[in-house]
PDB file of N, CA and C in Angstrom:
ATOM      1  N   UNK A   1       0.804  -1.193   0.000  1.00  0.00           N
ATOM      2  CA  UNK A   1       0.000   0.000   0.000  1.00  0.00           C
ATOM      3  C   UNK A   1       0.851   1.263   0.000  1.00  0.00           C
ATOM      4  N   UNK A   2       2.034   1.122   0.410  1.00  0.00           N
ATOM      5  CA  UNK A   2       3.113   2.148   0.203  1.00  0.00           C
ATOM      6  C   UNK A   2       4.144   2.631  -0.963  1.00  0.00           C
ATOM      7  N   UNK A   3       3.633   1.502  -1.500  1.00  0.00           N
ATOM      8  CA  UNK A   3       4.736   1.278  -2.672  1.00  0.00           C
ATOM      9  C   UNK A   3       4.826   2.226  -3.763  1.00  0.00           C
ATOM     10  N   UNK A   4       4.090   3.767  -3.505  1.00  0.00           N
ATOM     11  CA  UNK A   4       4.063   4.655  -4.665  1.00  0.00           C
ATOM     12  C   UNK A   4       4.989   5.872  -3.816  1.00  0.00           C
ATOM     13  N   UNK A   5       5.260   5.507  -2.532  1.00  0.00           N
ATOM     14  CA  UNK A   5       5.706   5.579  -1.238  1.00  0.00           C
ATOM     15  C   UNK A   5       7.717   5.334  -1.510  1.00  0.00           C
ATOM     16  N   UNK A   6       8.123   4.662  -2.442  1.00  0.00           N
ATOM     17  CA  UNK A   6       9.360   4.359  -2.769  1.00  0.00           C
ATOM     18  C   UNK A   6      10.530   5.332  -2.306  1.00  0.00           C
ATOM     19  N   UNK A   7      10.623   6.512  -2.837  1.00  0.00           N
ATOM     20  CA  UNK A   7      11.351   7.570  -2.217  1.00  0.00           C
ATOM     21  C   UNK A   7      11.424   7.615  -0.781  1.00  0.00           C
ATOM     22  N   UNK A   8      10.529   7.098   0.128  1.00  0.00           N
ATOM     23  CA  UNK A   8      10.467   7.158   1.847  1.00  0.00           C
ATOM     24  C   UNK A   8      10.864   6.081   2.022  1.00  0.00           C
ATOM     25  N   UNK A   9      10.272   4.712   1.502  1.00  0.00           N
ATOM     26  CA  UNK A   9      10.906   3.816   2.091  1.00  0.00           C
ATOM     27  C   UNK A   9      12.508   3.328   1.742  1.00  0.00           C
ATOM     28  N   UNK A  10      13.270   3.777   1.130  1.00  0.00           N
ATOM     29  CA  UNK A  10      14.645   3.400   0.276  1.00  0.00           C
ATOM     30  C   UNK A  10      15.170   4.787   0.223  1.00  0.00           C
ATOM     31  N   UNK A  11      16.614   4.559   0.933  1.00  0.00           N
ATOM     32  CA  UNK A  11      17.597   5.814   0.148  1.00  0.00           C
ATOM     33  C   UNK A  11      17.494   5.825  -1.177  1.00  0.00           C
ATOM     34  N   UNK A  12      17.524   6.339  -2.236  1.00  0.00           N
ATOM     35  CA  UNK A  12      17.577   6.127  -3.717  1.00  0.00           C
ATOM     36  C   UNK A  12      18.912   6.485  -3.546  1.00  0.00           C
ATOM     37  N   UNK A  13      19.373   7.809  -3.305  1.00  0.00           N
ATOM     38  CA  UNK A  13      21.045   8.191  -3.102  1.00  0.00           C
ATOM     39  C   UNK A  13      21.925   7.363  -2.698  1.00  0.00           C
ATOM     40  N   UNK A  14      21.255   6.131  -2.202  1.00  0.00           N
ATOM     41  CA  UNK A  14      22.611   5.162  -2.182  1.00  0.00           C
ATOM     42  C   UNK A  14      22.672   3.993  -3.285  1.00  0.00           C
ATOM     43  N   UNK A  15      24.042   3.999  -4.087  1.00  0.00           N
ATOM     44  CA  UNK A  15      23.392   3.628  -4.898  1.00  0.00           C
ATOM     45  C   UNK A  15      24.507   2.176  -5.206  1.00  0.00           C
ATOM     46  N   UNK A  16      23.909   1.163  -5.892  1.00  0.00           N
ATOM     47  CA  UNK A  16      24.921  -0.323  -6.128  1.00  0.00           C
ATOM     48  C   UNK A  16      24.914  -0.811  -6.919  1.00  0.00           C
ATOM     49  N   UNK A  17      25.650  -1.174  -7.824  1.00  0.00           N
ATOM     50  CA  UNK A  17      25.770  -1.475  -9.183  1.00  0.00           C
ATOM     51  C   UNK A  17      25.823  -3.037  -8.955  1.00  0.00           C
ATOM     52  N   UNK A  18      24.479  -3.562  -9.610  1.00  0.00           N
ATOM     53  CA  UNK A  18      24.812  -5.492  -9.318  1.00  0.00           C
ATOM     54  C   UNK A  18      24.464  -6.178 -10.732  1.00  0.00           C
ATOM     55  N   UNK A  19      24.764  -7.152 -10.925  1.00  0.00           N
ATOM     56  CA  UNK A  19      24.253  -7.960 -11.927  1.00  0.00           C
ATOM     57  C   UNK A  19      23.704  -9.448 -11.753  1.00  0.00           C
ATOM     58  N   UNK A  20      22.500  -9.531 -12.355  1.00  0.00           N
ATOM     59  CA  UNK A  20      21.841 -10.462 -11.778  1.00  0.00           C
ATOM     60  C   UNK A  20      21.476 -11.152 -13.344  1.00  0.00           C
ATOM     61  N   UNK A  21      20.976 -12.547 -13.450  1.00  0.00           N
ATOM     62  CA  UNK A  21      20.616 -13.081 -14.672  1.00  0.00           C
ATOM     63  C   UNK A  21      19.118 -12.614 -15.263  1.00  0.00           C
ATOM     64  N   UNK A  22      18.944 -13.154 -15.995  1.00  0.00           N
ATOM     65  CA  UNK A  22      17.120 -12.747 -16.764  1.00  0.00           C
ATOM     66  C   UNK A  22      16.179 -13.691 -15.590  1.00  0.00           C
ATOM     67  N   UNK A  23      16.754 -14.524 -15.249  1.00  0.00           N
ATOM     68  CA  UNK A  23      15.339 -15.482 -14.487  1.00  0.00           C
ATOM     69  C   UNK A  23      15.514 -14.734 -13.422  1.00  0.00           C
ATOM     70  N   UNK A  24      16.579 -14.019 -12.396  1.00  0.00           N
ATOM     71  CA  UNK A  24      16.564 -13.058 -10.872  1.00  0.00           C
ATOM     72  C   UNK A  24      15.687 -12.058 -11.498  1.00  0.00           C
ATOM     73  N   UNK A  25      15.786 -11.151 -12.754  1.00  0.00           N
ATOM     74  CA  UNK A  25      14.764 -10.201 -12.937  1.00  0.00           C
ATOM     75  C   UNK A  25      13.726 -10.500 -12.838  1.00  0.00           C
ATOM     76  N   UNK A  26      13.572 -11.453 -13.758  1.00  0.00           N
ATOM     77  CA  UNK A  26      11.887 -11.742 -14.312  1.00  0.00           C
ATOM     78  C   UNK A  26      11.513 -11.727 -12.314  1.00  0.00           C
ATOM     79  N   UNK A  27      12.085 -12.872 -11.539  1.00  0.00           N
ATOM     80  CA  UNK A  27      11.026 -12.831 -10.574  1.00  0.00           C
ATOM     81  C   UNK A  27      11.126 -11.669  -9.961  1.00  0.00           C
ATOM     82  N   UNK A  28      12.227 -10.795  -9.870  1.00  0.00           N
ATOM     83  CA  UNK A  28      11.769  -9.577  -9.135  1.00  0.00           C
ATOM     84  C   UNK A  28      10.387  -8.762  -9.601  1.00  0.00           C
ATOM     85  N   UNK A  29      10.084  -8.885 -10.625  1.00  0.00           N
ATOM     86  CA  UNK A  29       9.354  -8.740 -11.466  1.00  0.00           C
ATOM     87  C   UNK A  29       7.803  -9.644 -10.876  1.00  0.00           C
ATOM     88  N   UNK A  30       7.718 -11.239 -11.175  1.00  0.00           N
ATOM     89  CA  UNK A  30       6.439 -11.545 -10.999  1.00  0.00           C
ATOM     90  C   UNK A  30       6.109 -12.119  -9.410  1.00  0.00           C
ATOM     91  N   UNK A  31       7.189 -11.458  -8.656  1.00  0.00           N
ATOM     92  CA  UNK A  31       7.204 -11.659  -7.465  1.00  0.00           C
ATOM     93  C   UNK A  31       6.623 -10.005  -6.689  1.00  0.00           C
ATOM     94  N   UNK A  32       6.766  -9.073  -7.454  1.00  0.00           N
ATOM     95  CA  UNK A  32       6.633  -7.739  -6.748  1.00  0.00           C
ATOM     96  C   UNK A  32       6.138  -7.582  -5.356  1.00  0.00           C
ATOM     97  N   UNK A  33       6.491  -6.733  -4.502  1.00  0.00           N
ATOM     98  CA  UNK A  33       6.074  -6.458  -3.657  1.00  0.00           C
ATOM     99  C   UNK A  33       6.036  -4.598  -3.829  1.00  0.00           C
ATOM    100  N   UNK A  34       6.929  -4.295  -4.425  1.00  0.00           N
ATOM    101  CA  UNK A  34       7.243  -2.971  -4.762  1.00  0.00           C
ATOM    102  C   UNK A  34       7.187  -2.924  -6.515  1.00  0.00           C
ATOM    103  N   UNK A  35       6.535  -2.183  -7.397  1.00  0.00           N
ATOM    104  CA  UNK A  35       6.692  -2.019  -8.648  1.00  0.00           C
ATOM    105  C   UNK A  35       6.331  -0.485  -8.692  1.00  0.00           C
ATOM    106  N   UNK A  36       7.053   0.535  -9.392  1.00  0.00           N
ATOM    107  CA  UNK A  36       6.721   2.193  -9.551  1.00  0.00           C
ATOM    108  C   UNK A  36       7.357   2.361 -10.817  1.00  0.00           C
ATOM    109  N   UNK A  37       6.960   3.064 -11.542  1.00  0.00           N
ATOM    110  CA  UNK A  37       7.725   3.452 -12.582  1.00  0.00           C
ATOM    111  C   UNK A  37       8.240   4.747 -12.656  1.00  0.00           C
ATOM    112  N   UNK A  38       9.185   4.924 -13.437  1.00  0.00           N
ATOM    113  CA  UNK A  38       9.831   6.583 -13.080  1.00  0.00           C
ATOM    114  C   UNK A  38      10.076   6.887 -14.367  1.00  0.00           C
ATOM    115  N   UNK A  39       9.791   8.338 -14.310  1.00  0.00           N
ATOM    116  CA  UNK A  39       9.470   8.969 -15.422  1.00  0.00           C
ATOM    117  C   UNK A  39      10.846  10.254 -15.703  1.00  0.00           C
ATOM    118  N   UNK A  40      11.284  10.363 -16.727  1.00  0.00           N
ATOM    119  CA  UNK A  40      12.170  11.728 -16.861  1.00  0.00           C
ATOM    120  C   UNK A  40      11.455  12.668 -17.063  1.00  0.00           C
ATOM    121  N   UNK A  41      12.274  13.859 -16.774  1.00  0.00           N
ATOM    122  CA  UNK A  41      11.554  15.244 -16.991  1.00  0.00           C
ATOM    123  C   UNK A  41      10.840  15.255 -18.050  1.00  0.00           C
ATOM    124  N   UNK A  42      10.696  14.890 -19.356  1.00  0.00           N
ATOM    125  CA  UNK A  42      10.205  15.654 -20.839  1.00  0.00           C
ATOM    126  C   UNK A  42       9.170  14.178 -20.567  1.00  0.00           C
ATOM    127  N   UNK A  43       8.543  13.492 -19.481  1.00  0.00           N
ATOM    128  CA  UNK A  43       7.610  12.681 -19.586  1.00  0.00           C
ATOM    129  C   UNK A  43       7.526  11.247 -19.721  1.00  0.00           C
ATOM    130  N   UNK A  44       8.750  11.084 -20.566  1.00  0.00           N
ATOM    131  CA  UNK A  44       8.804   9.700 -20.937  1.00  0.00           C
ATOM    132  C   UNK A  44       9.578   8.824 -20.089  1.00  0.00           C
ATOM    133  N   UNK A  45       9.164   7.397 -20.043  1.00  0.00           N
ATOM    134  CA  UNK A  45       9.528   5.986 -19.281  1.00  0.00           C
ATOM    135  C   UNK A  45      11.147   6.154 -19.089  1.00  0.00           C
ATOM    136  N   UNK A  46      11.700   6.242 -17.802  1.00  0.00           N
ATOM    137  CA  UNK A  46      12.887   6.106 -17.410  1.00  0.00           C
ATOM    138  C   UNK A  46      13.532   4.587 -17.064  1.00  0.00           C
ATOM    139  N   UNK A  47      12.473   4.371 -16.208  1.00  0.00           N
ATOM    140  CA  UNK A  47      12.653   2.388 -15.754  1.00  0.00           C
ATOM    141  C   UNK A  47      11.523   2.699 -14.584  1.00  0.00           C
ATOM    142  N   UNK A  48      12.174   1.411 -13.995  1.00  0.00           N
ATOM    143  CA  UNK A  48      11.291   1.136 -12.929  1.00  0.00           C
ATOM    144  C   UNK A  48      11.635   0.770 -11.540  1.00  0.00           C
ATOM    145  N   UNK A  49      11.520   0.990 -10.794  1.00  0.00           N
ATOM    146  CA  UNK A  49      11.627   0.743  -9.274  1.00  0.00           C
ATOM    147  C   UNK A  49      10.619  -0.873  -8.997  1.00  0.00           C
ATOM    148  N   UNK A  50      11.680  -1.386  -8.666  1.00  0.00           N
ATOM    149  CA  UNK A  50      10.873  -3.141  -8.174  1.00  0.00           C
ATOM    150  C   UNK A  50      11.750  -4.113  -7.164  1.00  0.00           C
ATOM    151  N   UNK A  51      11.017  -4.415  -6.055  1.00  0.00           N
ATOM    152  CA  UNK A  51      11.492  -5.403  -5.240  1.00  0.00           C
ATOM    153  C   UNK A  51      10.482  -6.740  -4.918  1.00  0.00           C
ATOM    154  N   UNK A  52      11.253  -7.441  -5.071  1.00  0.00           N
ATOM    155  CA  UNK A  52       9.962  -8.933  -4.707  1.00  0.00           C
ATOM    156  C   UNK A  52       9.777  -8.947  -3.498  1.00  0.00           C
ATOM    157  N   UNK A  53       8.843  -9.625  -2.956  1.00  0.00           N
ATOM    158  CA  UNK A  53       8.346  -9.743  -1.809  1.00  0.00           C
ATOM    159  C   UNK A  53       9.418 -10.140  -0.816  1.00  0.00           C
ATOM    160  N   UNK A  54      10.126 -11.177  -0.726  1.00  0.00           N
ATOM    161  CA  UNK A  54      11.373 -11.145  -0.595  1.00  0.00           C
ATOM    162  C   UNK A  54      12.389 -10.349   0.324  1.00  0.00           C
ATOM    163  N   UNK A  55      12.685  -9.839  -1.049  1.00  0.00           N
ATOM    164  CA  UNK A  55      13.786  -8.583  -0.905  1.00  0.00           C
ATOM    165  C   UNK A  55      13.241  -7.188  -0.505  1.00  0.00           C
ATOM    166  N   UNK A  56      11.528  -7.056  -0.533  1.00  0.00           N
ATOM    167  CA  UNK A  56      11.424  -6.219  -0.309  1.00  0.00           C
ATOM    168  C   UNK A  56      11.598  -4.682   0.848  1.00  0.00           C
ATOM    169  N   UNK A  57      12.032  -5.388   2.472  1.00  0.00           N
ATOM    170  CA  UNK A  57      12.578  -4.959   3.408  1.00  0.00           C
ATOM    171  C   UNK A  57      14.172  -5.015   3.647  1.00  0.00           C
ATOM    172  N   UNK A  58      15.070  -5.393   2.430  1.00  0.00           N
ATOM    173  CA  UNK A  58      16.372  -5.105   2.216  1.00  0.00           C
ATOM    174  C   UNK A  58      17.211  -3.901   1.146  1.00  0.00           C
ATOM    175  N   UNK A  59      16.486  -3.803   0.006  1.00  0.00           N
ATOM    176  CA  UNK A  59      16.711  -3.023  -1.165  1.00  0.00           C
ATOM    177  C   UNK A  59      15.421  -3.424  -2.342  1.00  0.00           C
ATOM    178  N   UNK A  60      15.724  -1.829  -2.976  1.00  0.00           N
ATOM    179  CA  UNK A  60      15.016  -1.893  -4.087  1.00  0.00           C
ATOM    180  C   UNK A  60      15.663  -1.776  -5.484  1.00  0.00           C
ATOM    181  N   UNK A  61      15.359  -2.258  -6.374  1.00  0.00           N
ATOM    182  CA  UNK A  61      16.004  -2.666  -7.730  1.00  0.00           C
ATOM    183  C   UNK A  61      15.959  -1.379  -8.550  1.00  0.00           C
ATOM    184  N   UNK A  62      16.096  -0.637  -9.244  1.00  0.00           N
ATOM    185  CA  UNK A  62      15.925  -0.086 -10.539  1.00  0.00           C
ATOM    186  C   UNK A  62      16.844   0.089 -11.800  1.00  0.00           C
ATOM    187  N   UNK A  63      15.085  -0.658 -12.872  1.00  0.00           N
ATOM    188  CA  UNK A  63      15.747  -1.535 -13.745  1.00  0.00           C
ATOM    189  C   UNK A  63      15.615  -0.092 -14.969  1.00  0.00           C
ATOM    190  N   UNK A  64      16.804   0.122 -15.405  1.00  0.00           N
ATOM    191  CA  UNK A  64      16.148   1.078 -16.767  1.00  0.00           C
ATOM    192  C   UNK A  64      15.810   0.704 -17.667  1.00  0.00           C
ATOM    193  N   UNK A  65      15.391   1.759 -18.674  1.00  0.00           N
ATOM    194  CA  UNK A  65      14.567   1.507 -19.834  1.00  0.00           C
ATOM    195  C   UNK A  65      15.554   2.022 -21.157  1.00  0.00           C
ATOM    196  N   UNK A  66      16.270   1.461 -21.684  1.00  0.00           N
ATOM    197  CA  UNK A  66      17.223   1.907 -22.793  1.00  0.00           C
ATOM    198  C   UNK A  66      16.397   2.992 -23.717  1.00  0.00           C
TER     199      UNK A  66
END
């Protein structure tokens, strides 16, 4: 119910560069506990903010959008 809430619950300013395979995404993904999307200034899709249920009281993911 908080999860639009992202900025309060997570430093964003701290930040960690990890690499994970396509099947760790996907479930961060169909596991969500946290999903937000973030937008750049001129409007358009930046990525997304997502943690699985999980992970969700350790860190949050954000995945960009090329």
């Amino acid at each position: 119910m908080n999860a639009h809430r992202v900025d309060k619950l997570f430093d964003l300013a701290v930040t960690h560069v990890e690499e994970h395979n396509l099947e760790f995404l996907c479930n961060q993904f169909i596991h969500s506990y946290v999903f937000v999307t973030a937008q750049q200034e001129d409007g358009s899709l930046a990525g997304a903010y997502v943690s699985s249920d999980r992970a969700r009281k350790d860190k949050v993911f954000f995945v960009e959008i090329a």
